[in-house]
N, C-alpha and C. Protein backbone atom coordinates (compact mmCIF):
# COMPACT_ATOMS: atom_id res chain seq x y z
N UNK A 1 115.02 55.54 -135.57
CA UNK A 1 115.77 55.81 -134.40
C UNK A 1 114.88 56.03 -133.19
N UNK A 2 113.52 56.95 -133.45
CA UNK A 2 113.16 56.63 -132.34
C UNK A 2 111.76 55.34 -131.63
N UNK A 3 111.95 54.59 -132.63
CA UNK A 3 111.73 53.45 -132.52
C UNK A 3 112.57 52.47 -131.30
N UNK A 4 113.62 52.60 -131.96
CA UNK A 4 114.82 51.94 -130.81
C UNK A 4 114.93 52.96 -130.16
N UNK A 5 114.53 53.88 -130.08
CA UNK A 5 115.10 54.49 -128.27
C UNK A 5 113.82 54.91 -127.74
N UNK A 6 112.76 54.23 -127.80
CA UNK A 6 111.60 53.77 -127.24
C UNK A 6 111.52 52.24 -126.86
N UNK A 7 112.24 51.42 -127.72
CA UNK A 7 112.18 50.10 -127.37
C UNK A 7 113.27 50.31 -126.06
N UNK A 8 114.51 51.22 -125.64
CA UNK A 8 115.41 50.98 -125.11
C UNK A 8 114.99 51.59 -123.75
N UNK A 9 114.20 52.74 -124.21
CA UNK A 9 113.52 53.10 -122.72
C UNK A 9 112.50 52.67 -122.42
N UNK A 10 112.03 51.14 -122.83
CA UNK A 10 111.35 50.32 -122.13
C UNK A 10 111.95 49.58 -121.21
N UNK A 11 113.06 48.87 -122.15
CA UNK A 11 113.97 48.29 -121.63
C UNK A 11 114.39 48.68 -120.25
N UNK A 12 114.86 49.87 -120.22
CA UNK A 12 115.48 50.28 -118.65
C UNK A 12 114.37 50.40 -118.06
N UNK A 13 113.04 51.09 -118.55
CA UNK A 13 112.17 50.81 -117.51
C UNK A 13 111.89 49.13 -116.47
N UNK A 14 111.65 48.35 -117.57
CA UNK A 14 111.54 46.79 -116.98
C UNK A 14 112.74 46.87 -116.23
N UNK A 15 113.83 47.27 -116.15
CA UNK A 15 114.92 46.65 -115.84
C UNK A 15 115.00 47.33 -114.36
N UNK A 16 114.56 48.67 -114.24
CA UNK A 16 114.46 49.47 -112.93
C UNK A 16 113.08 48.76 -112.19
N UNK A 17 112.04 48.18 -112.86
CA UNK A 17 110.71 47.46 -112.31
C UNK A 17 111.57 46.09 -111.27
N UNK A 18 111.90 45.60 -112.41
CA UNK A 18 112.62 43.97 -111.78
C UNK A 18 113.81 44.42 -110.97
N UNK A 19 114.39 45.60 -110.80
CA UNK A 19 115.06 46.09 -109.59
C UNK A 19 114.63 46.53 -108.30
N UNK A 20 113.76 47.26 -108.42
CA UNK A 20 112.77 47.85 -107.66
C UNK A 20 111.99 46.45 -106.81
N UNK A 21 111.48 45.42 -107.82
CA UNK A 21 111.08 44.09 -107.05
C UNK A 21 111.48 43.93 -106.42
N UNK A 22 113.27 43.55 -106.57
CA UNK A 22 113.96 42.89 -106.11
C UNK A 22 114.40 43.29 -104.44
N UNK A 23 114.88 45.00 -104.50
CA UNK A 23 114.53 45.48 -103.40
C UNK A 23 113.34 45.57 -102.33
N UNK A 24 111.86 45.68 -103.01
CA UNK A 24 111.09 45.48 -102.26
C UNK A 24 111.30 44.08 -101.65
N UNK A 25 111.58 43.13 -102.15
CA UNK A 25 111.40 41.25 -101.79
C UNK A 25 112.60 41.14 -100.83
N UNK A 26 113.83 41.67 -101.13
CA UNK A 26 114.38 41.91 -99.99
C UNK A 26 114.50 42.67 -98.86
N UNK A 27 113.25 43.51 -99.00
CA UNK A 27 113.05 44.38 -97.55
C UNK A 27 111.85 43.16 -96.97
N UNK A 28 111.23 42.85 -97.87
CA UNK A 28 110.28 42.05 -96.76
C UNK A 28 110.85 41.03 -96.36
N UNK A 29 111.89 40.42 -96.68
CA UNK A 29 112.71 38.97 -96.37
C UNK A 29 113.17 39.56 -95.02
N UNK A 30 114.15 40.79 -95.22
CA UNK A 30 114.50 41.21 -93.85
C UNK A 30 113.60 41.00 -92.69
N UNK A 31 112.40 42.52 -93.37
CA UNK A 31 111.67 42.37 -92.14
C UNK A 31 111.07 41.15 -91.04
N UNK A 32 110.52 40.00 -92.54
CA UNK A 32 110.07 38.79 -91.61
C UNK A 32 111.31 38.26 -90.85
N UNK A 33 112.37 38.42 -91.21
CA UNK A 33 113.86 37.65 -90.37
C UNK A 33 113.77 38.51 -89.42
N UNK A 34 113.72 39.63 -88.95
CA UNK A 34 113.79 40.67 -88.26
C UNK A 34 112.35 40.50 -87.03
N UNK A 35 111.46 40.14 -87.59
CA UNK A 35 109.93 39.68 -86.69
C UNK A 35 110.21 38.82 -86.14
N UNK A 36 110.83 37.53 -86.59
CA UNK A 36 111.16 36.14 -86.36
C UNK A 36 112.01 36.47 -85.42
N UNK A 37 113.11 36.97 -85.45
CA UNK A 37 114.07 37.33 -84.28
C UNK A 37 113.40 37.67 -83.00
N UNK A 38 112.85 39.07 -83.38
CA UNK A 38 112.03 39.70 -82.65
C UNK A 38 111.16 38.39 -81.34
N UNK A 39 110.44 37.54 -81.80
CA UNK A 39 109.81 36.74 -81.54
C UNK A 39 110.01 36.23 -80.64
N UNK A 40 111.64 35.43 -80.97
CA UNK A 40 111.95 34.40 -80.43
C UNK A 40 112.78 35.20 -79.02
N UNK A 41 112.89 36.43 -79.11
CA UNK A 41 113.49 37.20 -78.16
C UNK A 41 112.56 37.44 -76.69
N UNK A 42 111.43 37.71 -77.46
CA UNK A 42 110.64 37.77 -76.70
C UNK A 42 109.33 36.27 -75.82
N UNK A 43 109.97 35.43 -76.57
CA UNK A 43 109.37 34.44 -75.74
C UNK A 43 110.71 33.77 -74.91
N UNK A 44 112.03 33.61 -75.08
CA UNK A 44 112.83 33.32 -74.46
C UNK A 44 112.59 34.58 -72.93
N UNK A 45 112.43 36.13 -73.67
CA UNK A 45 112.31 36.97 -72.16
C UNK A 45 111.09 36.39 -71.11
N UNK A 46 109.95 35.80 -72.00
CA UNK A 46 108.64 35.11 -71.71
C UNK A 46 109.15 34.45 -70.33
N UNK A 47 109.47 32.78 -71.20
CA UNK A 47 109.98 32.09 -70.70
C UNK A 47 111.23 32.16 -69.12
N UNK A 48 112.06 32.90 -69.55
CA UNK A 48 113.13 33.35 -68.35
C UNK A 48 112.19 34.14 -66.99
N UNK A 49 110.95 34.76 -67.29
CA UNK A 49 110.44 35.47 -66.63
C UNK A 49 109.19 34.64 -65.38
N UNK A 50 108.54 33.95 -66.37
CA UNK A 50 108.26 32.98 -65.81
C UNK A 50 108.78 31.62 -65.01
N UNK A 51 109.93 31.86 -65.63
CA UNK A 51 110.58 31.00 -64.77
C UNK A 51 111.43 31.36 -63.11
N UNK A 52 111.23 32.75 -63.21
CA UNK A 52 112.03 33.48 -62.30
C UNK A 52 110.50 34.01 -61.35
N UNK A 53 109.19 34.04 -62.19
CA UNK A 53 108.04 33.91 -60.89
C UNK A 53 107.27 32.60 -60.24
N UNK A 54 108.09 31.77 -61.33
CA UNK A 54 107.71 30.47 -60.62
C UNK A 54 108.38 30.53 -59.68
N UNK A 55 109.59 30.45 -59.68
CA UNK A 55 110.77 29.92 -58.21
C UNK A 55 110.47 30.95 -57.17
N UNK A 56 109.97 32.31 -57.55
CA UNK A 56 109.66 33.05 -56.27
C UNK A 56 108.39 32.27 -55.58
N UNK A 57 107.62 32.33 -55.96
CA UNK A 57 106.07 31.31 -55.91
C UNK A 57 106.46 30.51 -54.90
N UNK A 58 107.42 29.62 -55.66
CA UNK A 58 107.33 28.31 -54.91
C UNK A 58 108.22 28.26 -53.73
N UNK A 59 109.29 29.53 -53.28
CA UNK A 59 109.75 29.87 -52.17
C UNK A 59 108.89 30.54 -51.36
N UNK A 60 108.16 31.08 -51.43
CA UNK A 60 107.11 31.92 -50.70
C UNK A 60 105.83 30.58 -49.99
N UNK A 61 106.01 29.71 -50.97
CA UNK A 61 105.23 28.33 -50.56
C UNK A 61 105.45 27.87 -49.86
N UNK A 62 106.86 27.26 -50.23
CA UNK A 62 107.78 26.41 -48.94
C UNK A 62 108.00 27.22 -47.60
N UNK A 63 108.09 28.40 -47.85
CA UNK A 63 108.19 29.31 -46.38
C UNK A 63 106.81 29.51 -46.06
N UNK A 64 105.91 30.05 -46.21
CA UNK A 64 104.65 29.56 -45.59
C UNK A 64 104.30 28.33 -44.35
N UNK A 65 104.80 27.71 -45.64
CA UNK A 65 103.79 26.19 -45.71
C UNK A 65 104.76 25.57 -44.44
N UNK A 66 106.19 25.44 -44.72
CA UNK A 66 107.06 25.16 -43.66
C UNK A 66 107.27 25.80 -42.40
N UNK A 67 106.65 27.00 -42.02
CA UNK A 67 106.16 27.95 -41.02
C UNK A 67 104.90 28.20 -40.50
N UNK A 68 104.15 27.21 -41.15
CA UNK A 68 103.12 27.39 -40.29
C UNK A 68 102.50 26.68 -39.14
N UNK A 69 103.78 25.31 -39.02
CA UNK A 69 103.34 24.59 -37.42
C UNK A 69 104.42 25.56 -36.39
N UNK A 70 105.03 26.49 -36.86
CA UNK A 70 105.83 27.17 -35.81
C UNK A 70 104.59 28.16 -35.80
N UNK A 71 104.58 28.42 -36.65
CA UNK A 71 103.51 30.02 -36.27
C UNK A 71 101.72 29.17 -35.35
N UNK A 72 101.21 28.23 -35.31
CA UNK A 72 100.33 27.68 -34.65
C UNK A 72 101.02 27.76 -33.11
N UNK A 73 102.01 26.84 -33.64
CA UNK A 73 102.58 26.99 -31.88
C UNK A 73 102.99 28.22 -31.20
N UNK A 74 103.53 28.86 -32.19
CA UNK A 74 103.77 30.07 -31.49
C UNK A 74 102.44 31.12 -31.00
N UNK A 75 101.31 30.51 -31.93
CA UNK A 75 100.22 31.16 -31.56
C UNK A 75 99.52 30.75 -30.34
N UNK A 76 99.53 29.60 -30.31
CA UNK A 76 99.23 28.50 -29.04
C UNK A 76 99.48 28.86 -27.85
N UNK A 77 100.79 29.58 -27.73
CA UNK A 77 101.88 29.80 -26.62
C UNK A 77 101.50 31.26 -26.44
N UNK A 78 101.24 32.15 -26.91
CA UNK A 78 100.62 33.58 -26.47
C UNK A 78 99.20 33.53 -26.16
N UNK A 79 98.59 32.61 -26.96
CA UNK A 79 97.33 32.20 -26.47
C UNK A 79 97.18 32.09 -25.11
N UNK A 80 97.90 30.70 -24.61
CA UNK A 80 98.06 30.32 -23.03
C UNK A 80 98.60 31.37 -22.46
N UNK A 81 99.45 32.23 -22.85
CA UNK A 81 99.93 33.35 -21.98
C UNK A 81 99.11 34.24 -21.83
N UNK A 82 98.22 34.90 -22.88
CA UNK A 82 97.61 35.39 -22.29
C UNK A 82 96.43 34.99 -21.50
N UNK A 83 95.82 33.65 -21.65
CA UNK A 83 94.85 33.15 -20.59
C UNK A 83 94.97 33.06 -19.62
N UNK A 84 96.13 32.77 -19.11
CA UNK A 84 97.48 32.79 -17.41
C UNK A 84 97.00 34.31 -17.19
N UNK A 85 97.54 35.29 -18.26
CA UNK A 85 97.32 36.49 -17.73
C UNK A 85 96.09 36.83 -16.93
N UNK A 86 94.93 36.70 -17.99
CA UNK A 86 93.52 37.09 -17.54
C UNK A 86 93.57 36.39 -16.25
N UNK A 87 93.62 35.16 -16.19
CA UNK A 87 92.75 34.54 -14.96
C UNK A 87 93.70 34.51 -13.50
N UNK A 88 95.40 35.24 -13.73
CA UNK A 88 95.71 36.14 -12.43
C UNK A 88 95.17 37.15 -12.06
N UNK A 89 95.23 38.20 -13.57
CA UNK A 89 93.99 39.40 -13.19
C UNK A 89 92.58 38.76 -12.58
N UNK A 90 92.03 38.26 -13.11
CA UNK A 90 90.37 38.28 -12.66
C UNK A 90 90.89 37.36 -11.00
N UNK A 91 91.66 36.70 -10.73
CA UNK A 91 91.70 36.40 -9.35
C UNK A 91 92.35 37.38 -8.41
N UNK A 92 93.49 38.07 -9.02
CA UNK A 92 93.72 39.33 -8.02
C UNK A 92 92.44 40.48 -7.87
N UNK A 93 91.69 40.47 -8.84
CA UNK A 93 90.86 41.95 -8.33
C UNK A 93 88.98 41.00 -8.20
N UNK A 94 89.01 39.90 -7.90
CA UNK A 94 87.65 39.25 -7.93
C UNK A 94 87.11 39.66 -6.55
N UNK A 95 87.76 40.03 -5.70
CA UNK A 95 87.57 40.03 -4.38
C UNK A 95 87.22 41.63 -4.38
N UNK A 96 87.84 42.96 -4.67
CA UNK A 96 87.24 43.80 -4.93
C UNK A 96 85.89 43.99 -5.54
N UNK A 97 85.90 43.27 -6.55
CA UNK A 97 84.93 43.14 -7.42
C UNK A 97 83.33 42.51 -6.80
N UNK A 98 83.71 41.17 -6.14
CA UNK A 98 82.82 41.37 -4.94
C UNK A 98 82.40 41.98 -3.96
N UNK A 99 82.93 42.88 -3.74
CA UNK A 99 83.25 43.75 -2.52
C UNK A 99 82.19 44.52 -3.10
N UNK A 100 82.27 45.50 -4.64
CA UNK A 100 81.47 46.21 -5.19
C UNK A 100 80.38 45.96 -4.94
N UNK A 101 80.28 45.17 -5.86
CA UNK A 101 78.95 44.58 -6.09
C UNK A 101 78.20 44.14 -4.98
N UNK A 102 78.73 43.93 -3.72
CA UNK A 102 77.49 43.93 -2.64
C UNK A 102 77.35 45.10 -1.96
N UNK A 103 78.45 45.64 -1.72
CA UNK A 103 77.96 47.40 -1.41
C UNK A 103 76.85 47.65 -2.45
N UNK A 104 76.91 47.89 -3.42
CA UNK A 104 75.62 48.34 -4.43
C UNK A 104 74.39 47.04 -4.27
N UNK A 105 74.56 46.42 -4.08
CA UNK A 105 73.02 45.52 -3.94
C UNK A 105 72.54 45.73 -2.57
N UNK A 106 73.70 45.85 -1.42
CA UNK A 106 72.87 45.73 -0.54
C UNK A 106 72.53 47.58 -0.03
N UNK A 107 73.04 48.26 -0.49
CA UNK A 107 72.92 49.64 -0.29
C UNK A 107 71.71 49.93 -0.45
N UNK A 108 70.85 51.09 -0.09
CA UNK A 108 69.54 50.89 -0.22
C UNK A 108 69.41 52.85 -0.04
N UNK A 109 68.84 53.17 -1.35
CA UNK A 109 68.55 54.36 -1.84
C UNK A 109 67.23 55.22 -1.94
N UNK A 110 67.28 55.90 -1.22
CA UNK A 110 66.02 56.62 -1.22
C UNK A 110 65.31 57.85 -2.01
């Protein structure tokens, strides 16, 4: 008798082993389905993300790039304005300015 109920509590042992497998093999099946998911989640977020700094990119390009013969000209045009400016100033006060400058040269200091 206790022959067979040594052979029988082998038995359930193997039988809780090849259960126990079975659970482990299906936790790792999960997990890799679960990584794999994981994965593909995260290269689709990849993907969507990059695709959403490309199109900023390439609006920031086109506005640039399409603004920059306005912004020349517009630079062009304050340019000349202010050169108009200077050279009313330097002709309204040139005549003072001469004025100075020969009082002090011809002034004579002792």
């Amino acid at each position: 008798m206790d022959a067979n109920r040594g052979q029988n509590g082998i038995q359930l042992l193997l039988a809780a082993e090849q259960e126990a497998q079975h659970i482990v093999n299906a936790a790792r099946a999960a997990k890799q389905a679960r990584l794999k998911q994981a994965k593909e989640e995260a290269e689709k977020e990849i993907a969507e993300f990059r695709a959403q700094m490309e199109a900023e990119f390439q609006r920031k390009v086109a506005q640039t790039s399409g603004d920059s013969g306005a912004n020349v000209k517009r630079l062009e045009q304050e340019t000349e304005a202010k050169i108009h400016h200077l050279k009313n100033e330097s002709s309204r006060i040139s005549h003072d300015v001469v004025q100075l400058l020969l009082r002090h040269v011809t002034s004579v200091k002792i």
